[in-house]
Every structure is written in structure tokens, then in C-alpha cells.
Protein backbone atom coordinates (compact mmCIF):
# COMPACT_ATOMS: atom_id res chain seq x y z
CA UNK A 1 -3.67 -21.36 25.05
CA UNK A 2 -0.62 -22.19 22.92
CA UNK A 3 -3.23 -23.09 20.08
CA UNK A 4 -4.52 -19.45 20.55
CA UNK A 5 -1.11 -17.69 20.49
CA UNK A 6 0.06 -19.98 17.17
CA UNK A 7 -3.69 -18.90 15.23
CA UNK A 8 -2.98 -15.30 15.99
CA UNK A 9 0.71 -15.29 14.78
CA UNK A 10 -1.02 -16.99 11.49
CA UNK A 11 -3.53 -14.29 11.66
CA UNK A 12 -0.90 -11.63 11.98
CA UNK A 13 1.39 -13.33 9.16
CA UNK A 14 -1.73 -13.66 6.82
CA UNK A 15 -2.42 -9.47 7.06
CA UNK A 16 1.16 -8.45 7.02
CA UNK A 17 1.65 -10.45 3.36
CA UNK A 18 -1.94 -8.50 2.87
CA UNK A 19 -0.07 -5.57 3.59
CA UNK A 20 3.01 -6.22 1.64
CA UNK A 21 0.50 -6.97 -1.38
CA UNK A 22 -1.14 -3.37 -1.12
CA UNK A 23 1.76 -2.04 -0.94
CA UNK A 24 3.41 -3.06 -3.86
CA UNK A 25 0.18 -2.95 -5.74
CA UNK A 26 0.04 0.87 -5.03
CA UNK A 27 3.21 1.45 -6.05
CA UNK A 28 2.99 -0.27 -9.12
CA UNK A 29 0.09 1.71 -10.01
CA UNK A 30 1.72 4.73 -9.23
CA UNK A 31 4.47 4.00 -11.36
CA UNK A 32 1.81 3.13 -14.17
CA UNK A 33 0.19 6.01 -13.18
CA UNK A 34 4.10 8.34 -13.81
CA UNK A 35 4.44 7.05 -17.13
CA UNK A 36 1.20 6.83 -18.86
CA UNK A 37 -0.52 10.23 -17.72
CA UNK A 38 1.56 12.89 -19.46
CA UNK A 39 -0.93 15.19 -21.03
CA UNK A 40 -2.99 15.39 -17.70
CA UNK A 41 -4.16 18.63 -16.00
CA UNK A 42 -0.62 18.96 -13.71
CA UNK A 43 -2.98 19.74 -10.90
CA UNK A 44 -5.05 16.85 -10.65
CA UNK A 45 -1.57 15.17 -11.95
CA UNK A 46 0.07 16.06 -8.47
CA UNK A 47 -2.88 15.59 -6.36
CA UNK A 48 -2.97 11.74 -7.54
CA UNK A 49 0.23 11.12 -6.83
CA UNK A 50 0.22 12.91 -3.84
CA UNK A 51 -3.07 10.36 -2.56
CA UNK A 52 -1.21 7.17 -3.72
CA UNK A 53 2.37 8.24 -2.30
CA UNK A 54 0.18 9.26 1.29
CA UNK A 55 -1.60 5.69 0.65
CA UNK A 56 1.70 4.23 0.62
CA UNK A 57 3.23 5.57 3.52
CA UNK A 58 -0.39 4.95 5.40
CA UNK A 59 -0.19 1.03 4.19
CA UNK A 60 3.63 1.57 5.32
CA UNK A 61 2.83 2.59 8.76
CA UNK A 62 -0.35 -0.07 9.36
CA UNK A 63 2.59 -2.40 8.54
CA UNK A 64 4.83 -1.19 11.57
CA UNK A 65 2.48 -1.06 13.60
């Protein structure tokens, strides 16, 4: 049973660095995202960076949990 408990605190360990990984990946694409895309329609501007800021927080929150 101890084996059991140990593989699922890998387990665990394994998807929170997954996590941590999406997480920065999505912000650094939003960031990319801020600087390069200037000349964009403002609307379709705001609605991307309003679905990678609410992927964030979503990746954010699976992490809590």
C-alpha cells in the first residue's frame, strides 16, 4: 500500500510540473502574442487575449485543485 501512495504522489508531481509547463507556455505566448499583433482587428485582438488570459487562470485553478 505504501508502494501505491509513493506512485500516486509521483503521478501527482509528474502533472503538476505538466501544469506549471502549460502555464508558462501560455503566458509566453500571450506575451508573444502583446507584442507582435499590433495592426490586428482590436476585436478579435481582445477576444484572444481574453481566451489565453481565461486559459491561464483555468490551467491556474486545475493546479490548486
Amino acid at each position: 500500500m505504501a508502494m501505491d501512495a509513493a506512485n500516486r504522489l509521483s503521478v501527482i508531481a509528474a502533472e503538476i510540473g505538466q501544469l506549471q509547463n502549460l502555464i508558462q507556455e501560455s503566458r509566453r505566448v500571450l506575451n508573444l502574442f502583446l507584442r507582435i499583433v499590433r495592426t490586428l482587428n482590436p476585436d478579435l485582438k481582445e477576444a484572444r487575449i481574453r481566451a489565453a488570459r481565461e486559459r491561464i487562470e483555468d490551467l491556474e485553478g486545475r493546479q490548486q485543485a
